[in-house]
PDB file of N, CA and C in Angstrom:
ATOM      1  N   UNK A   1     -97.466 232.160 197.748  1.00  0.00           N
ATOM      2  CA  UNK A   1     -96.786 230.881 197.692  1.00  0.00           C
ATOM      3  C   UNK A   1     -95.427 231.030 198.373  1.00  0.00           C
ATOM      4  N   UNK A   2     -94.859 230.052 199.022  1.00  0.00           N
ATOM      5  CA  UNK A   2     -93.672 230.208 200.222  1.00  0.00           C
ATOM      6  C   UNK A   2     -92.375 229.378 198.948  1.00  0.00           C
ATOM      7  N   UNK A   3     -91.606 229.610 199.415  1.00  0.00           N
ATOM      8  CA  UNK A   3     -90.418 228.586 198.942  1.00  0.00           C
ATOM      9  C   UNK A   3     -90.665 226.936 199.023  1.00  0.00           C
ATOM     10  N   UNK A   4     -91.270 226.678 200.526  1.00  0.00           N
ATOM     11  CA  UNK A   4     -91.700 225.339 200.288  1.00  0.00           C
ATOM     12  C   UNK A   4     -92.871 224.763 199.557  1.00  0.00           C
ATOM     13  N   UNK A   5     -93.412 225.762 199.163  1.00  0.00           N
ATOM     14  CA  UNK A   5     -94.821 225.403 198.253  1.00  0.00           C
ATOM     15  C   UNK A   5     -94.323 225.000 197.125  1.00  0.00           C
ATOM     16  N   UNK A   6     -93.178 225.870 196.216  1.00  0.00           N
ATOM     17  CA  UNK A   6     -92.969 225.189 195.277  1.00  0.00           C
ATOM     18  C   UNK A   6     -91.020 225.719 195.499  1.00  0.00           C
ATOM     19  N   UNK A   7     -90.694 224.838 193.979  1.00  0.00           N
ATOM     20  CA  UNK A   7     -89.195 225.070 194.317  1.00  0.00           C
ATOM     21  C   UNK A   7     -88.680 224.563 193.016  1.00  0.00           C
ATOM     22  N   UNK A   8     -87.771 225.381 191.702  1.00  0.00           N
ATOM     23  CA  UNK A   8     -87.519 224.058 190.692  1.00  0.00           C
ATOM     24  C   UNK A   8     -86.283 224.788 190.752  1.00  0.00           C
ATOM     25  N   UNK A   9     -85.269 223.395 189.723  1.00  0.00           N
ATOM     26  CA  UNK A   9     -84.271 223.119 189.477  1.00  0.00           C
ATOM     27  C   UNK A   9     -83.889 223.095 187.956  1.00  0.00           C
ATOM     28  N   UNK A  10     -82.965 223.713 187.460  1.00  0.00           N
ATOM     29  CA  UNK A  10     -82.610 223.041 186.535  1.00  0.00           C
ATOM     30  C   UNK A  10     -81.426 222.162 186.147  1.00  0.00           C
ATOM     31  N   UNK A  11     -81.166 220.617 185.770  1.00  0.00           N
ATOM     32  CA  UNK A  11     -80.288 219.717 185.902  1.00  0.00           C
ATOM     33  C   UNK A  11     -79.219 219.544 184.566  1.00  0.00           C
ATOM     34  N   UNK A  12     -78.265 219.609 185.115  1.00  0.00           N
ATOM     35  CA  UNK A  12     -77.587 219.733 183.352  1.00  0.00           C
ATOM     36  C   UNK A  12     -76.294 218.787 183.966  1.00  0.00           C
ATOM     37  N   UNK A  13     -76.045 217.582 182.212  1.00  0.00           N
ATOM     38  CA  UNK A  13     -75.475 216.330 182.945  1.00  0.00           C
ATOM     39  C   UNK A  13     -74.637 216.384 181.775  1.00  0.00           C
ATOM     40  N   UNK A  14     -73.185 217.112 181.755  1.00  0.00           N
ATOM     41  CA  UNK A  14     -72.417 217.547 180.747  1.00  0.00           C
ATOM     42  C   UNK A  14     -71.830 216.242 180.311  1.00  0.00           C
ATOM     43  N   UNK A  15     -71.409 216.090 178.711  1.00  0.00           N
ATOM     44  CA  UNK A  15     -70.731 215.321 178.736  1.00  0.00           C
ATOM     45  C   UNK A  15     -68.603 215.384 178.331  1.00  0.00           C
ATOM     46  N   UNK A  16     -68.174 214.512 178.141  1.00  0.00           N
ATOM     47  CA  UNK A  16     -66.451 214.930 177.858  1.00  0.00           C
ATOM     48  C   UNK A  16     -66.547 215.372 176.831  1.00  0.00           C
ATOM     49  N   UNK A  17     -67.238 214.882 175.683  1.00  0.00           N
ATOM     50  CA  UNK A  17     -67.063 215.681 174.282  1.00  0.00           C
ATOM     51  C   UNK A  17     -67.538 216.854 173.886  1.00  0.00           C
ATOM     52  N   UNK A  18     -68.315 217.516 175.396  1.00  0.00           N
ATOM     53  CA  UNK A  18     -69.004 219.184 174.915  1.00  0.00           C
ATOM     54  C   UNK A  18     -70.532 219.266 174.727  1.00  0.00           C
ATOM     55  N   UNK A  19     -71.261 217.683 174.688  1.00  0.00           N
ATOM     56  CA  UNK A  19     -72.299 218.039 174.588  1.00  0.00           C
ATOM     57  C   UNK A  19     -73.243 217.844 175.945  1.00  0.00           C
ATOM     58  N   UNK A  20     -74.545 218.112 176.629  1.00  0.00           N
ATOM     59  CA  UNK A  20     -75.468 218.050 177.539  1.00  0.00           C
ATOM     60  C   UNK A  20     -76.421 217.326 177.572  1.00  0.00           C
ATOM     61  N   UNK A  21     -76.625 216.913 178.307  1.00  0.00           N
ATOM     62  CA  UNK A  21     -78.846 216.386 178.655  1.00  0.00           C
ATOM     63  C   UNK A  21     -78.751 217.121 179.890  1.00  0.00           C
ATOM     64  N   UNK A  22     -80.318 217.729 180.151  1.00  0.00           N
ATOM     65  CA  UNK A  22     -80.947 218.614 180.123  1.00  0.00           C
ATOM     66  C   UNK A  22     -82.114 217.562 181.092  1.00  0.00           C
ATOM     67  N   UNK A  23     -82.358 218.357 182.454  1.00  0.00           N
ATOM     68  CA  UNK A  23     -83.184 218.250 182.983  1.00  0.00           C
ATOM     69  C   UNK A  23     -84.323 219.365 183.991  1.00  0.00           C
ATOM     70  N   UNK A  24     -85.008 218.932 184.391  1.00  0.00           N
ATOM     71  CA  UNK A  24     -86.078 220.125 185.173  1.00  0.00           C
ATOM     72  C   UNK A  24     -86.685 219.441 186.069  1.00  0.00           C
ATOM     73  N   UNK A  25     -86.340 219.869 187.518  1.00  0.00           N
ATOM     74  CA  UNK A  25     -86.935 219.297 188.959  1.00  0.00           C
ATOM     75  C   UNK A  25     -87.886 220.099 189.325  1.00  0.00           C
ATOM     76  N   UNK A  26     -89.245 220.063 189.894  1.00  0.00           N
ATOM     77  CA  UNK A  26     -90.064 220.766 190.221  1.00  0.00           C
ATOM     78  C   UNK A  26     -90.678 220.151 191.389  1.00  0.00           C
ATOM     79  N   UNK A  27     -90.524 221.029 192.579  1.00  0.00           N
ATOM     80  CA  UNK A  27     -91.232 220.684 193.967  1.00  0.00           C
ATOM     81  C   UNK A  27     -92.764 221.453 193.710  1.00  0.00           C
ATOM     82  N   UNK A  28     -93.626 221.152 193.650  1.00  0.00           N
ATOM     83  CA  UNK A  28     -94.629 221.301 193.808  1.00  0.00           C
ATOM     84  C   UNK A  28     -96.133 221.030 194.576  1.00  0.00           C
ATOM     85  N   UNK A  29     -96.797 221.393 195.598  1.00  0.00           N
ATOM     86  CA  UNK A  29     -97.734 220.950 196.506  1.00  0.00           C
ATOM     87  C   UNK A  29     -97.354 219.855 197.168  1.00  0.00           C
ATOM     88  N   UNK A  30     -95.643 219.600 197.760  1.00  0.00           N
ATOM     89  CA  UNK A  30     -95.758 218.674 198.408  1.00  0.00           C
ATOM     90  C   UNK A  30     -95.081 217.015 197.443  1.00  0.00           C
ATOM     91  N   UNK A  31     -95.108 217.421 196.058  1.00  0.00           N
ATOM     92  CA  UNK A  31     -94.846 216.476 194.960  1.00  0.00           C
ATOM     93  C   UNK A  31     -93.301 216.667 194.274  1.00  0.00           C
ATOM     94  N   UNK A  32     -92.743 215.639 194.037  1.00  0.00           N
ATOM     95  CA  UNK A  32     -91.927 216.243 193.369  1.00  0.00           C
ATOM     96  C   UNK A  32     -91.637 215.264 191.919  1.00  0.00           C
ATOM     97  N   UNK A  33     -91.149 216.203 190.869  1.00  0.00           N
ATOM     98  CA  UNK A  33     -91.074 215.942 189.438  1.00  0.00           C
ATOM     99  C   UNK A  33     -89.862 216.484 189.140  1.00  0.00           C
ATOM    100  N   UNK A  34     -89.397 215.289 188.228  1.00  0.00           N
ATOM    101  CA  UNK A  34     -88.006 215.054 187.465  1.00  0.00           C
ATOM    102  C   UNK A  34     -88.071 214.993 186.325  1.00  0.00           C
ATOM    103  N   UNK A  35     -88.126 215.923 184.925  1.00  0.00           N
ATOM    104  CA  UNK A  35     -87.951 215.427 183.703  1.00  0.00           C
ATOM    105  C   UNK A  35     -87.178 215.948 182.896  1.00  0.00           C
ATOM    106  N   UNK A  36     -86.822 214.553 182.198  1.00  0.00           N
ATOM    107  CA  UNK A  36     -85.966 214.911 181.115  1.00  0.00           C
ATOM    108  C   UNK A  36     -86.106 215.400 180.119  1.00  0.00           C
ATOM    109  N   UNK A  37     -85.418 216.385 179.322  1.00  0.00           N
ATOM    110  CA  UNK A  37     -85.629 217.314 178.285  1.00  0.00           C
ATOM    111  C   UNK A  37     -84.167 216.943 177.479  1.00  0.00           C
ATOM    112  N   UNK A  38     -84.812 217.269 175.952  1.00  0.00           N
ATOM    113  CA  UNK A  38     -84.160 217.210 175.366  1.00  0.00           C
ATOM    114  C   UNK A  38     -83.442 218.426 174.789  1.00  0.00           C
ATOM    115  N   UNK A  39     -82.783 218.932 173.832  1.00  0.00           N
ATOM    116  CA  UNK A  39     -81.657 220.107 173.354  1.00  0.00           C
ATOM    117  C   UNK A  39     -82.309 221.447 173.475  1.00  0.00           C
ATOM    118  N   UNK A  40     -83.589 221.482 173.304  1.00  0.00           N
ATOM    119  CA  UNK A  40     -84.843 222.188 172.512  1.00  0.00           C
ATOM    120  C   UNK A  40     -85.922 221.890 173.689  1.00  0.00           C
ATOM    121  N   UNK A  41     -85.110 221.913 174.772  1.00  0.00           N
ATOM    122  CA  UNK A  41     -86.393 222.056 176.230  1.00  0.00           C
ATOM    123  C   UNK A  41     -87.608 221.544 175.925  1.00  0.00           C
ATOM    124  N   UNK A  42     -87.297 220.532 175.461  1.00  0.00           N
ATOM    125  CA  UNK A  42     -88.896 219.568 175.719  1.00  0.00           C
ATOM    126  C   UNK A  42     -88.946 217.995 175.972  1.00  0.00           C
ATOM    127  N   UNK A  43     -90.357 217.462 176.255  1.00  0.00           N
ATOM    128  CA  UNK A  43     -89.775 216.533 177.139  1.00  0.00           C
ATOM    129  C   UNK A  43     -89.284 215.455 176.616  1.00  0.00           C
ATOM    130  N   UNK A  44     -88.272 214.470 176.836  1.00  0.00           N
ATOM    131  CA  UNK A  44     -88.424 213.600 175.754  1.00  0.00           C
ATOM    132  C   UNK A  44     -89.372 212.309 175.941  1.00  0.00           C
ATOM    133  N   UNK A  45     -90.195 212.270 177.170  1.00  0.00           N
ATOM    134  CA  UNK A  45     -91.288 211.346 176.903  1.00  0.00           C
ATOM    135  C   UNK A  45     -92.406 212.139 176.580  1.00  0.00           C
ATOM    136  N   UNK A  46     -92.443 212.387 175.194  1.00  0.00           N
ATOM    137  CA  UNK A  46     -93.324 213.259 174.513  1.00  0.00           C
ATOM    138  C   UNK A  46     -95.161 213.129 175.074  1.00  0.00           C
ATOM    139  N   UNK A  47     -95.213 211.496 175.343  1.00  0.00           N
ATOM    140  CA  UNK A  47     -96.189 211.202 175.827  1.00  0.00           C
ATOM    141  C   UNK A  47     -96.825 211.815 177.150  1.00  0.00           C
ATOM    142  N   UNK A  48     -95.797 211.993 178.142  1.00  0.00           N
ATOM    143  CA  UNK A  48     -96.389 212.782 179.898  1.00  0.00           C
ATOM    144  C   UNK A  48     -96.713 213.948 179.682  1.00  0.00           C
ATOM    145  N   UNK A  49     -98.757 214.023 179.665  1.00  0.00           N
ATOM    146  CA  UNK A  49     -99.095 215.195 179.866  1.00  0.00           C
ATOM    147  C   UNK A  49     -98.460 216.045 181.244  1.00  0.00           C
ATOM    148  N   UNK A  50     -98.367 215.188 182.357  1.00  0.00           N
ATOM    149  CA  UNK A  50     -98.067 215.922 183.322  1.00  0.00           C
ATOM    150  C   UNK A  50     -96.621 217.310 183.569  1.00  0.00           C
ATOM    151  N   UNK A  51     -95.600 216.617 182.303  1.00  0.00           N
ATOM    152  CA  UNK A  51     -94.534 217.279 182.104  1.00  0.00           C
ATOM    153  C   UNK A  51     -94.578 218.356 181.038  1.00  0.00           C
ATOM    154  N   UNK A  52     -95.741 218.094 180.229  1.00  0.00           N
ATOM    155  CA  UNK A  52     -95.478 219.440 179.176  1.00  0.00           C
ATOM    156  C   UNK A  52     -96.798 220.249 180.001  1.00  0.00           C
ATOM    157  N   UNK A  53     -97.771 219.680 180.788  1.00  0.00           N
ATOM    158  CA  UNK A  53     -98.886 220.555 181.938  1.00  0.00           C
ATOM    159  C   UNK A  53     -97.193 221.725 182.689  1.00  0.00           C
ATOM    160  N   UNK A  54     -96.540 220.942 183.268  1.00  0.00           N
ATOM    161  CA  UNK A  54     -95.721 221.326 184.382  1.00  0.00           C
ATOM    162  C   UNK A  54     -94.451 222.822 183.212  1.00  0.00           C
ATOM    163  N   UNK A  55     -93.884 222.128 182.262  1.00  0.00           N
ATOM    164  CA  UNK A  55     -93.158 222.822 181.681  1.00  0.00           C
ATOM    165  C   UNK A  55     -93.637 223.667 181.046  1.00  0.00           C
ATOM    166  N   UNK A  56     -95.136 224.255 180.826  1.00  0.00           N
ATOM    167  CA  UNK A  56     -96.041 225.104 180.048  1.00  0.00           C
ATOM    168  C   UNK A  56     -96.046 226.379 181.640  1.00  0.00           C
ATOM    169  N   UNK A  57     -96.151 225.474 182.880  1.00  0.00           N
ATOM    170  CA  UNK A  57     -96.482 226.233 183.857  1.00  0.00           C
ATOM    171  C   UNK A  57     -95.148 227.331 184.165  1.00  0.00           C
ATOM    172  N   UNK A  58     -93.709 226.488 184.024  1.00  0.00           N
ATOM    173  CA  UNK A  58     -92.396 226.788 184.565  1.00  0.00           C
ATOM    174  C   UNK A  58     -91.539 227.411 183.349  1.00  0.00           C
ATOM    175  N   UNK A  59     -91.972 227.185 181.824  1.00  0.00           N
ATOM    176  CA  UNK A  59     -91.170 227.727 181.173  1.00  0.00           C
ATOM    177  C   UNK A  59     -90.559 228.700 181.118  1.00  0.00           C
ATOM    178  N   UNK A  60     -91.087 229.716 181.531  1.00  0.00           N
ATOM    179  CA  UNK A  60     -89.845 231.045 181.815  1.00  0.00           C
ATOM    180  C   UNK A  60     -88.668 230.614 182.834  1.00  0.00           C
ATOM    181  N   UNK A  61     -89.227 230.144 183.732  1.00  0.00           N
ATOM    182  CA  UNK A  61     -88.286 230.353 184.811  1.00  0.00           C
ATOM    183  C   UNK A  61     -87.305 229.239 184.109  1.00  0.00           C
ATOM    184  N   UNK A  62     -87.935 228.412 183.607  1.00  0.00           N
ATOM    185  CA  UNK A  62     -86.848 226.937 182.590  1.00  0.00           C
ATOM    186  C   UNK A  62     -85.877 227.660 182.079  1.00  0.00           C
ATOM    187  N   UNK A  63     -86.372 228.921 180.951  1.00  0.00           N
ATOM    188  CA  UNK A  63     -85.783 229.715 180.095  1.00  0.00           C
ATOM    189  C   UNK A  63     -84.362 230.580 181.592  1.00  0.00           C
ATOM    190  N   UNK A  64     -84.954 231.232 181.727  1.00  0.00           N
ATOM    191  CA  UNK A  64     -84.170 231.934 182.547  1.00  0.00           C
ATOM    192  C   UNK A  64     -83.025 231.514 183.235  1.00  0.00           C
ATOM    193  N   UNK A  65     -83.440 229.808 183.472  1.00  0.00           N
ATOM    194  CA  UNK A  65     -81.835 229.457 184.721  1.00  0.00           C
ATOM    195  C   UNK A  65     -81.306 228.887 183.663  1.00  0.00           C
ATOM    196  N   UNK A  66     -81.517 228.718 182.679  1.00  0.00           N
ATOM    197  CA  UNK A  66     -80.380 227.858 181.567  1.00  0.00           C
ATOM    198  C   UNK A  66     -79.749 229.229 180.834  1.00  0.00           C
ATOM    199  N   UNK A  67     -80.249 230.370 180.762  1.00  0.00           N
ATOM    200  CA  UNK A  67     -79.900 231.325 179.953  1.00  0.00           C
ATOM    201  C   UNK A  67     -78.434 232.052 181.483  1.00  0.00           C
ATOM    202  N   UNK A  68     -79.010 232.005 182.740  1.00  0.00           N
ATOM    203  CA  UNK A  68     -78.253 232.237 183.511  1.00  0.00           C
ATOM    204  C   UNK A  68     -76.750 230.539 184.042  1.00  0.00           C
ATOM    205  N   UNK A  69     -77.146 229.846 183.341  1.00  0.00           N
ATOM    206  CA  UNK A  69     -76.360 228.571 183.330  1.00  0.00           C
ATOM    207  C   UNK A  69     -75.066 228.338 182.204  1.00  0.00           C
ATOM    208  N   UNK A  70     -75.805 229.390 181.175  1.00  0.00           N
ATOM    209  CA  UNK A  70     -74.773 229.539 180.302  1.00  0.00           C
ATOM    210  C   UNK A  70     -73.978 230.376 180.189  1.00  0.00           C
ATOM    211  N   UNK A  71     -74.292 231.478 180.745  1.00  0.00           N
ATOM    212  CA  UNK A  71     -73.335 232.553 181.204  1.00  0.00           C
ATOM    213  C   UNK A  71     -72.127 232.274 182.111  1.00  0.00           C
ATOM    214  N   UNK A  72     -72.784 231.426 183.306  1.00  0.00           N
ATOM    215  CA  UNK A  72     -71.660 231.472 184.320  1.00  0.00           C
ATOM    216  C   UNK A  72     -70.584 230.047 183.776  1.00  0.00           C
ATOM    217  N   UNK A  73     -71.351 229.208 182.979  1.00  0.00           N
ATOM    218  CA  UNK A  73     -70.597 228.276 182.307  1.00  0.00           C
ATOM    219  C   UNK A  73     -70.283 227.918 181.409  1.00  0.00           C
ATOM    220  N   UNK A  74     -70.222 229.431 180.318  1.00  0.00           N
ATOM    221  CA  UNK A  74     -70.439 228.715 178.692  1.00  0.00           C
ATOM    222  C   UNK A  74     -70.627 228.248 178.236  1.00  0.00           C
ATOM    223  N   UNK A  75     -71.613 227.339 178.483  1.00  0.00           N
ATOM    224  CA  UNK A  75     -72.516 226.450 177.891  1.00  0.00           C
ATOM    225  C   UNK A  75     -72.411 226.438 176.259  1.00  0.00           C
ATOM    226  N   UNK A  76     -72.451 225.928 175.562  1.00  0.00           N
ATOM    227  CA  UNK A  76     -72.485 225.925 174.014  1.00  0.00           C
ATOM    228  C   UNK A  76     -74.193 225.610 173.765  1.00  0.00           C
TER     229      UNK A  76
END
């Protein structure tokens, strides 16, 4: 698989009082997917199989850039 085959993101939309929402971009086959997650990395349209299909596929790497997101930004 190349870089352009697939490609994700993770989106974090701070707010003034300290707290976050939490997102996950995923380029995939040409497609691309935006979802929102809630505190506890999941989706909050509980209903889109396609996003807990997609976040079952990406969860480590989910895990990994928020664990590297909080380091470089102290994230709470």
């Amino acid at each position: 698989m190349s870089i352009q085959d697939s490609m994700e993101g993770l989106i974090i939309w701070p707010f003034l009082f300290g707290s976050y929402e939490y997102g996950f971009k995923v380029q995939k086959d040409g497609e691309v997917y935006e979802i929102n997650l809630d505190e506890a990395l999941n989706p909050i349209d509980q209903g889109d199989e396609t996003a807990a299909r997609l976040l079952e596929e990406y969860g480590d790497q989910l895990q990994t850039m928020l664990s590297k997101a909080k380091e470089v930004w102290n994230l709470i």
